[in-house]
Structures are given as C-alpha cells and as structure tokens.
PDB file of N, CA and C in Angstrom:
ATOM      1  N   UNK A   1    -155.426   6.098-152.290  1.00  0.00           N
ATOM      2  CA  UNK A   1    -154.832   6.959-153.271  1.00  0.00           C
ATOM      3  C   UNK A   1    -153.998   8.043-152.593  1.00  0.00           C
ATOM      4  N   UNK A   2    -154.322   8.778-151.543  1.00  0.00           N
ATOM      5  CA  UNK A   2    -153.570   9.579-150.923  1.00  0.00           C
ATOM      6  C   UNK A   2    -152.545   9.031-150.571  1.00  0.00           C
ATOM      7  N   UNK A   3    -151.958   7.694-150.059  1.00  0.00           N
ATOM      8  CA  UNK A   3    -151.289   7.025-149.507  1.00  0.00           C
ATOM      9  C   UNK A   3    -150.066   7.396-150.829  1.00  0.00           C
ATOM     10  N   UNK A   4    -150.526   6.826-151.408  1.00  0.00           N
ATOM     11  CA  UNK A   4    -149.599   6.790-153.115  1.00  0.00           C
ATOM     12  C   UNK A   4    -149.076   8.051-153.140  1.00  0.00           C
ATOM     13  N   UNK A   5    -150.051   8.841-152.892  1.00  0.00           N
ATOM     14  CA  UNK A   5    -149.773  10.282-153.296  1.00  0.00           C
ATOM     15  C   UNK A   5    -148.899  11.087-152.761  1.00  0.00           C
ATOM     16  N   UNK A   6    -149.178  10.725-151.270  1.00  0.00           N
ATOM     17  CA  UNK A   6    -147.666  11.160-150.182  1.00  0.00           C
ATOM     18  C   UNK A   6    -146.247  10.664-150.335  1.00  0.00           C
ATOM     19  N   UNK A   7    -146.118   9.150-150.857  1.00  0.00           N
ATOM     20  CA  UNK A   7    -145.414   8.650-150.925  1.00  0.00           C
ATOM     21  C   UNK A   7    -144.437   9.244-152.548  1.00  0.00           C
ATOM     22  N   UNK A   8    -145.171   9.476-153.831  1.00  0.00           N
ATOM     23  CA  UNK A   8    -144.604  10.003-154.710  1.00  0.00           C
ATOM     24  C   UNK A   8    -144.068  11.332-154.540  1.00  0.00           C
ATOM     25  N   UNK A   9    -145.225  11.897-153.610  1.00  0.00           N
ATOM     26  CA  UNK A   9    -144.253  13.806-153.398  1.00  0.00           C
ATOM     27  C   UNK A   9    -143.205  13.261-152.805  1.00  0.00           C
ATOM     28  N   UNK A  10    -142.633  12.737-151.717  1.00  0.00           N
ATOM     29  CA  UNK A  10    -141.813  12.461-150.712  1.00  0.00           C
ATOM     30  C   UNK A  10    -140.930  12.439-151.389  1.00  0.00           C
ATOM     31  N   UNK A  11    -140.898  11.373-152.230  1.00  0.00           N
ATOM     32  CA  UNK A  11    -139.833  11.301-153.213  1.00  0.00           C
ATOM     33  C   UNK A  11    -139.214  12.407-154.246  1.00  0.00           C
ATOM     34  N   UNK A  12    -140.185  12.953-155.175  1.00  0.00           N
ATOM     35  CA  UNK A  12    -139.766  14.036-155.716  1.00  0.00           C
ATOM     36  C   UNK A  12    -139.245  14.666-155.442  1.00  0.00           C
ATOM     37  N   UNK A  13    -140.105  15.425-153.833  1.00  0.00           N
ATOM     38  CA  UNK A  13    -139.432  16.429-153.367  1.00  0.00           C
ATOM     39  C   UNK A  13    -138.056  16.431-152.690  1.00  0.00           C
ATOM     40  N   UNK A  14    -137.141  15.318-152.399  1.00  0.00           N
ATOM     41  CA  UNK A  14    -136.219  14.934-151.824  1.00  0.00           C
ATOM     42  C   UNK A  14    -135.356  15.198-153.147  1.00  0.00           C
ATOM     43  N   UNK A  15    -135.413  14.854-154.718  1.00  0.00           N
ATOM     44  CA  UNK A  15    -135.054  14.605-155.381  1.00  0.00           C
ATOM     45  C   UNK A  15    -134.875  15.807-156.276  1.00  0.00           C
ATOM     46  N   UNK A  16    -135.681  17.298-155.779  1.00  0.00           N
ATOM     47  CA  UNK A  16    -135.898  18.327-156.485  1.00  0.00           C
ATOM     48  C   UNK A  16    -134.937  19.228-155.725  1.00  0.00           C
ATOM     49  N   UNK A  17    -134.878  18.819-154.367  1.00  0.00           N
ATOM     50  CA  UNK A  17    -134.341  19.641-153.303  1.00  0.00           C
ATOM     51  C   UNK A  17    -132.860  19.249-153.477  1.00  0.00           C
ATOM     52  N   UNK A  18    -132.243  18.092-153.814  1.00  0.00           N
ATOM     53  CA  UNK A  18    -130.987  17.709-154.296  1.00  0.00           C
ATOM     54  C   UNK A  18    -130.158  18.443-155.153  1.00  0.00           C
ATOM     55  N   UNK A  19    -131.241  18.204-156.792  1.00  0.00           N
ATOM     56  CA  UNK A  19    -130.864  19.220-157.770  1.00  0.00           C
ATOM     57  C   UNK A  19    -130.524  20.806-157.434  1.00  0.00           C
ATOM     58  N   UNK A  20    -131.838  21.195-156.704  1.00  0.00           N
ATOM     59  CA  UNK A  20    -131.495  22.714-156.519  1.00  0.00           C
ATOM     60  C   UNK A  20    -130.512  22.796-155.720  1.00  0.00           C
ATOM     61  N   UNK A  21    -130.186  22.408-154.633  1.00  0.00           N
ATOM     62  CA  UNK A  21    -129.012  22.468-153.907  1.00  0.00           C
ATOM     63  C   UNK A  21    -127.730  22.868-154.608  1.00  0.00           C
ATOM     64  N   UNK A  22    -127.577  21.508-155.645  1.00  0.00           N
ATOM     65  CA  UNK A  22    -126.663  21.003-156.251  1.00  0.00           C
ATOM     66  C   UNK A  22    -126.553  22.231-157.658  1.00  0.00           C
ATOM     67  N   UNK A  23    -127.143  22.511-157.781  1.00  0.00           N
ATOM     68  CA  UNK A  23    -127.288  23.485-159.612  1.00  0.00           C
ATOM     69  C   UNK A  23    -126.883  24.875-158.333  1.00  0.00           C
ATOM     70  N   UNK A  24    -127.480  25.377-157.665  1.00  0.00           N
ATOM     71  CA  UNK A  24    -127.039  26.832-156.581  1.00  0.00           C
ATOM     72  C   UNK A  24    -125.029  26.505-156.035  1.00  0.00           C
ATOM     73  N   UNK A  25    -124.989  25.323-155.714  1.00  0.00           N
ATOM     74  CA  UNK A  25    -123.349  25.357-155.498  1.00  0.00           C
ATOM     75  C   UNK A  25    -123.060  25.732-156.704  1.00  0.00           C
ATOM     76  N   UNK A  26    -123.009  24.588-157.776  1.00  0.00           N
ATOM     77  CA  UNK A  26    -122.625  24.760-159.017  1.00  0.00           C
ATOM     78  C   UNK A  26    -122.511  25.733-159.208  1.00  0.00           C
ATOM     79  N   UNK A  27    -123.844  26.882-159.203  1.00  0.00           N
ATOM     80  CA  UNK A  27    -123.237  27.942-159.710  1.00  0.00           C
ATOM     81  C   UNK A  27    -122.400  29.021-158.940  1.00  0.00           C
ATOM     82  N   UNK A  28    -122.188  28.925-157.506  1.00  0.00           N
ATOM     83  CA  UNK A  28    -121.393  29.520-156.546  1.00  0.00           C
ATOM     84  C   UNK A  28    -119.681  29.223-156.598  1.00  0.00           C
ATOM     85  N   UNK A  29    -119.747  27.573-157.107  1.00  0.00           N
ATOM     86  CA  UNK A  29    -118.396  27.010-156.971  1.00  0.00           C
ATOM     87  C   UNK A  29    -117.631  27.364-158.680  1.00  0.00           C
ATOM     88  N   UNK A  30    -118.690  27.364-159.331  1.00  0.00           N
ATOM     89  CA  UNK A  30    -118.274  27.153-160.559  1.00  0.00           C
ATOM     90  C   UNK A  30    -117.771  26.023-160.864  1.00  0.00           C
ATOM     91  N   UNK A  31    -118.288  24.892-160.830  1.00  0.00           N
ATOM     92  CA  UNK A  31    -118.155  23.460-161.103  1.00  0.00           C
ATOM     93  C   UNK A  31    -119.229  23.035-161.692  1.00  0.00           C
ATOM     94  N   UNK A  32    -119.505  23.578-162.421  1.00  0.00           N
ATOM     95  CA  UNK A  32    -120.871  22.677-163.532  1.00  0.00           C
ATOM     96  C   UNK A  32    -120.596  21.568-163.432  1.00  0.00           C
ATOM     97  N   UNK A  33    -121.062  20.515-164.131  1.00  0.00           N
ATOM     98  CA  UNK A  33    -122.373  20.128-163.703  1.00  0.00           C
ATOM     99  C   UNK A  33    -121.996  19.072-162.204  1.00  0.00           C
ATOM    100  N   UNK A  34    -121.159  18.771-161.552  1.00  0.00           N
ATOM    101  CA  UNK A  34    -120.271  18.086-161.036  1.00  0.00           C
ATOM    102  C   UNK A  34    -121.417  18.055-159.850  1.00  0.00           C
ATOM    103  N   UNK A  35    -121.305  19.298-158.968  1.00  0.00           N
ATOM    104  CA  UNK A  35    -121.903  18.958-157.887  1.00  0.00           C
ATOM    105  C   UNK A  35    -123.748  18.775-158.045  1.00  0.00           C
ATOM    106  N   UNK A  36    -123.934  19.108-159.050  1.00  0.00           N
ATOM    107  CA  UNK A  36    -125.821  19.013-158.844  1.00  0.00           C
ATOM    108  C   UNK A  36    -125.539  17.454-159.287  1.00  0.00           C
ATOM    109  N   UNK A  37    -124.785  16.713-159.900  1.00  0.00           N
ATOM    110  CA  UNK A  37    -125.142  15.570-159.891  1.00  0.00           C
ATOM    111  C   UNK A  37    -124.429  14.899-158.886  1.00  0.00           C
ATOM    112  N   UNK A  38    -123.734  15.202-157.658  1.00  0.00           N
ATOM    113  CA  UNK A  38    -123.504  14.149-156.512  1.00  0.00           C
ATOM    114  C   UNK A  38    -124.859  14.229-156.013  1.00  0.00           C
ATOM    115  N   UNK A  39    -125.135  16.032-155.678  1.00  0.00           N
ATOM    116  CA  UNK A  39    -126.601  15.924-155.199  1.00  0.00           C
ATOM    117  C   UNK A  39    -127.866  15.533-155.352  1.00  0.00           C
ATOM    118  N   UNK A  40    -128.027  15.352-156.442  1.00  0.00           N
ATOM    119  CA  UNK A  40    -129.054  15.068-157.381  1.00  0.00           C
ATOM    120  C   UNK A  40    -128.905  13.251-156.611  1.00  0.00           C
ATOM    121  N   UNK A  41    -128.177  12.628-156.932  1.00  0.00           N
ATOM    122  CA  UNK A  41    -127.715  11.211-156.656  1.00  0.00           C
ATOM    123  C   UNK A  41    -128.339  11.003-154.798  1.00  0.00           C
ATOM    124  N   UNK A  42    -127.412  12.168-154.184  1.00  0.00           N
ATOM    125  CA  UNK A  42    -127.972  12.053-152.484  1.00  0.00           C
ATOM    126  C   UNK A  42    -129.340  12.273-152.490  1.00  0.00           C
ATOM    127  N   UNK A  43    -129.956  13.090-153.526  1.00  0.00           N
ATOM    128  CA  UNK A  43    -131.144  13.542-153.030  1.00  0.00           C
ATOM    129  C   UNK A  43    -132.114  12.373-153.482  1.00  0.00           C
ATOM    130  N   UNK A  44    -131.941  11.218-154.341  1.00  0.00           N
ATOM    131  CA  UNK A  44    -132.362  10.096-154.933  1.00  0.00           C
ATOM    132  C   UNK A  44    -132.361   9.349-153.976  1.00  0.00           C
ATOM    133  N   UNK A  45    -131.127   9.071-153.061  1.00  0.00           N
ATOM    134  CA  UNK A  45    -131.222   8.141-151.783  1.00  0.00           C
ATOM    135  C   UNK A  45    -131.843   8.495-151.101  1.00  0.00           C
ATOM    136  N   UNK A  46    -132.114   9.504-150.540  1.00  0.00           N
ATOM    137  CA  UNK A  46    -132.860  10.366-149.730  1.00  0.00           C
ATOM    138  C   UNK A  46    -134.552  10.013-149.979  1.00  0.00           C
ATOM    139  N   UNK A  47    -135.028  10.136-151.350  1.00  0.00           N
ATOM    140  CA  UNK A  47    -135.865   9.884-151.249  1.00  0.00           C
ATOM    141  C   UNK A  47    -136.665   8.527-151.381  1.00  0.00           C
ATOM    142  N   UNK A  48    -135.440   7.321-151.600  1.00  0.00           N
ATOM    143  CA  UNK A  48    -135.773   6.137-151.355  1.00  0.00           C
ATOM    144  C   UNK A  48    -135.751   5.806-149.871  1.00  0.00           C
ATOM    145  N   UNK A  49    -135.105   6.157-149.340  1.00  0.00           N
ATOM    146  CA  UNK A  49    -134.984   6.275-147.306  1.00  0.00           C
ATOM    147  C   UNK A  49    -136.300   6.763-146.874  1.00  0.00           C
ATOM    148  N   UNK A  50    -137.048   7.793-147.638  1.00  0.00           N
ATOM    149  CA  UNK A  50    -137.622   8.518-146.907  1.00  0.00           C
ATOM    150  C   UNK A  50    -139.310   7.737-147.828  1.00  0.00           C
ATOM    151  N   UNK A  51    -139.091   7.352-148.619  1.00  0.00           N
ATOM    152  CA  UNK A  51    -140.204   6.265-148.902  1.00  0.00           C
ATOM    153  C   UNK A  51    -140.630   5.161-148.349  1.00  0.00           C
ATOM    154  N   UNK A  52    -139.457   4.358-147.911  1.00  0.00           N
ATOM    155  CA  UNK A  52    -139.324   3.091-147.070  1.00  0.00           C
ATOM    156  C   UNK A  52    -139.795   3.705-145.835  1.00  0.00           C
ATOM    157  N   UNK A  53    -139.412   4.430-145.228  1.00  0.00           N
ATOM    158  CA  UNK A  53    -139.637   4.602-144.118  1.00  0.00           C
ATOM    159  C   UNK A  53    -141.089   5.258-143.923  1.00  0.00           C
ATOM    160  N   UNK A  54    -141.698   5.993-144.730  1.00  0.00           N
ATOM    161  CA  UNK A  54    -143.729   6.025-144.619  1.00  0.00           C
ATOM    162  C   UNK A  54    -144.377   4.701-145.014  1.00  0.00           C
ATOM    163  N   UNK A  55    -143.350   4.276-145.726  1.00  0.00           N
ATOM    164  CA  UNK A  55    -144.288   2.805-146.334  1.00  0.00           C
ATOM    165  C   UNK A  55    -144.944   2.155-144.575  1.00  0.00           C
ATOM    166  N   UNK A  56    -143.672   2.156-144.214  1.00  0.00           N
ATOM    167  CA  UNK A  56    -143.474   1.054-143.303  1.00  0.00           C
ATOM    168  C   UNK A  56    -144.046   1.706-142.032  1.00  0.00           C
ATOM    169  N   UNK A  57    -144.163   3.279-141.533  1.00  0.00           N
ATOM    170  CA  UNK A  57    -145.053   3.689-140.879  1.00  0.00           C
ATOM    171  C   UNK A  57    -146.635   3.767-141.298  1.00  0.00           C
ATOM    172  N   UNK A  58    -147.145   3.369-142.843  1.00  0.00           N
ATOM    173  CA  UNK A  58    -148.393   3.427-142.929  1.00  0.00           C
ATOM    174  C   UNK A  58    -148.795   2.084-142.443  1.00  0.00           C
ATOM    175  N   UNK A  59    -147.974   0.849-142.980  1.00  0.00           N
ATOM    176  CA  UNK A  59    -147.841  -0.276-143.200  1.00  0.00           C
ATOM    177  C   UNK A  59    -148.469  -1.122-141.141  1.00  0.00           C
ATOM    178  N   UNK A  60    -147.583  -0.140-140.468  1.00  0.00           N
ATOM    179  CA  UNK A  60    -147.947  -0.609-138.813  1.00  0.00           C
ATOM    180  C   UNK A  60    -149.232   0.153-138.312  1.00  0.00           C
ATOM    181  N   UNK A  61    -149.362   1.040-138.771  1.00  0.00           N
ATOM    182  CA  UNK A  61    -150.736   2.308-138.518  1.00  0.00           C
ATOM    183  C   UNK A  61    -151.938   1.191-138.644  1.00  0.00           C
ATOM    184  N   UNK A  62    -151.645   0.790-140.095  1.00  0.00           N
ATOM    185  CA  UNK A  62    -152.869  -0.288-140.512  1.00  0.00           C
ATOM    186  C   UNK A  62    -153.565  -1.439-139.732  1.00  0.00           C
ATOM    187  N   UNK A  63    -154.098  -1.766-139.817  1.00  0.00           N
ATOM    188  CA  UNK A  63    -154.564  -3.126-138.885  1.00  0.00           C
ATOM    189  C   UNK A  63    -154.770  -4.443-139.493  1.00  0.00           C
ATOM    190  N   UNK A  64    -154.360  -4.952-139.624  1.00  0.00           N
ATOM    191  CA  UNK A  64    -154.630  -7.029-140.418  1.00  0.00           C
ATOM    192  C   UNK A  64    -155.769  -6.605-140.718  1.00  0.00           C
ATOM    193  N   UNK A  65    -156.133  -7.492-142.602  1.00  0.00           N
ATOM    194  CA  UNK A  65    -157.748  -7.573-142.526  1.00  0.00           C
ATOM    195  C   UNK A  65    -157.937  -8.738-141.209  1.00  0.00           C
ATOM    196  N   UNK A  66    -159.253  -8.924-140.786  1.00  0.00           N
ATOM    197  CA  UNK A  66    -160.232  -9.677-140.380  1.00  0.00           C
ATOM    198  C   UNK A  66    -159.983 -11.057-141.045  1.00  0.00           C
ATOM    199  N   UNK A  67    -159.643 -12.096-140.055  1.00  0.00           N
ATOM    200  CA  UNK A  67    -159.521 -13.511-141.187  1.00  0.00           C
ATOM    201  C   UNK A  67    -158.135 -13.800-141.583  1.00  0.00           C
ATOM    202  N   UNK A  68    -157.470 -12.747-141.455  1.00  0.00           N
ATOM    203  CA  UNK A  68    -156.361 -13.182-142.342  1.00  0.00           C
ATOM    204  C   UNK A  68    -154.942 -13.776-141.479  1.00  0.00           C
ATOM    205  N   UNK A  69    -154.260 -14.524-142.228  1.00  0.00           N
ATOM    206  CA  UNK A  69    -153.390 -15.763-141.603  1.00  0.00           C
ATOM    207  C   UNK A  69    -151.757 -14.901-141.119  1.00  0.00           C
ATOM    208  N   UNK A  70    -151.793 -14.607-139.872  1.00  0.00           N
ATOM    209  CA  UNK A  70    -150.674 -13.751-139.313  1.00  0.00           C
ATOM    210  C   UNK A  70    -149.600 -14.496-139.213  1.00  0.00           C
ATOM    211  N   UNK A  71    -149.248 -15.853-139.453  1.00  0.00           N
ATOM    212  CA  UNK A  71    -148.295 -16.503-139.100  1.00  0.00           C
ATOM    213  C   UNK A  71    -147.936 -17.277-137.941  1.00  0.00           C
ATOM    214  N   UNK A  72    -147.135 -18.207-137.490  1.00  0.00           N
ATOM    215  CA  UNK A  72    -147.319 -19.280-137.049  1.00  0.00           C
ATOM    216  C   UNK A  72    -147.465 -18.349-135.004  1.00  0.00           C
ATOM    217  N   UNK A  73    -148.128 -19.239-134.359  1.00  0.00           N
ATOM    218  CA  UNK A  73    -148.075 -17.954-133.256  1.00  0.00           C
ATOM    219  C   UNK A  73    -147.429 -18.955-132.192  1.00  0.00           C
ATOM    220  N   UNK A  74    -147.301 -18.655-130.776  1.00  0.00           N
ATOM    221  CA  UNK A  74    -146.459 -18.791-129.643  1.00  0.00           C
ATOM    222  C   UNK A  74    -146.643 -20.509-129.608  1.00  0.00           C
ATOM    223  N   UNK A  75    -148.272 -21.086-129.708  1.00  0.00           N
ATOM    224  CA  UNK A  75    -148.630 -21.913-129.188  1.00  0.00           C
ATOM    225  C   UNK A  75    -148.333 -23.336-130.524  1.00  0.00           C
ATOM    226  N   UNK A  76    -147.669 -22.742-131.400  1.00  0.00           N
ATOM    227  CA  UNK A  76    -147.587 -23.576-133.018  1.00  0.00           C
ATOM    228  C   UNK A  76    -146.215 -24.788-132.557  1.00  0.00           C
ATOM    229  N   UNK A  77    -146.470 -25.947-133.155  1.00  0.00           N
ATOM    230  CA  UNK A  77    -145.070 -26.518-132.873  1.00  0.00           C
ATOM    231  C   UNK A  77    -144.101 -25.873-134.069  1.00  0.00           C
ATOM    232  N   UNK A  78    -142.889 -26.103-133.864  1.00  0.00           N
ATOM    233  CA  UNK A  78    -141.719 -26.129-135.025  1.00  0.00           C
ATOM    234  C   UNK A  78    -141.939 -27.075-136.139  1.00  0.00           C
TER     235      UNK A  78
END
C-alpha cells in the first residue's frame, strides 16, 4: 500500500507544482489562462516520467517470488 501511495503523491505533486507555476506566471504575465495550462500539461508529463521511473526502481529493488519462471536462460536452445 505504501508503494501505491508514493507513487500517487509523485504524481500529484508534479501535477500541482505545474499548475502553481503556471497560474503565478499567469498572473505576472497577464496571460490567463494560457500559461498554467502549458504547465499544467508539462507538469502531467512530469508526473508520468516520474511514475515510470519508481515503478521500475521498486520493480528491480524486489526480488522474483521463489518458484517462479524467469525466462528462457543461457543454457535453453532457440
């Protein structure tokens, strides 16, 4: 469950940090709504990049269950 749990903040927070970015230019540039939604958009990629990439560091951390079929190995014919 924690696993899940890191993985959903990660995201949010990539995705919250976009908006605010993006709504603070906005209101500096005076370009409503224009730039919080490029950012908003980067901060969405951002947090799909940054999901994939814990997945896949929890994913090697882990260890094979016991038993289970790793795929064909050095000594397998073609």
């Amino acid at each position: 469950m924690s696993r899940g749990l890191r993985l959903g903040t990660e995201f949010i927070a990539a995705i919250l940090v976009g908006a605010v970015a993006g709504y603070l230019l906005d209101r500096w540039l005076n370009t409503s709504p224009w730039i919080m939604l490029v950012m908003l958009m980067i901060g969405f990629a951002a947090g799909v990049l940054n999901v994939v990439r814990a997945a896949g560091d929890l994913n090697r951390a882990s260890p094979p269950p016991p038993g289970s079929d790793l795929g064909p190995g050095i000594d397998d014919e073609d």
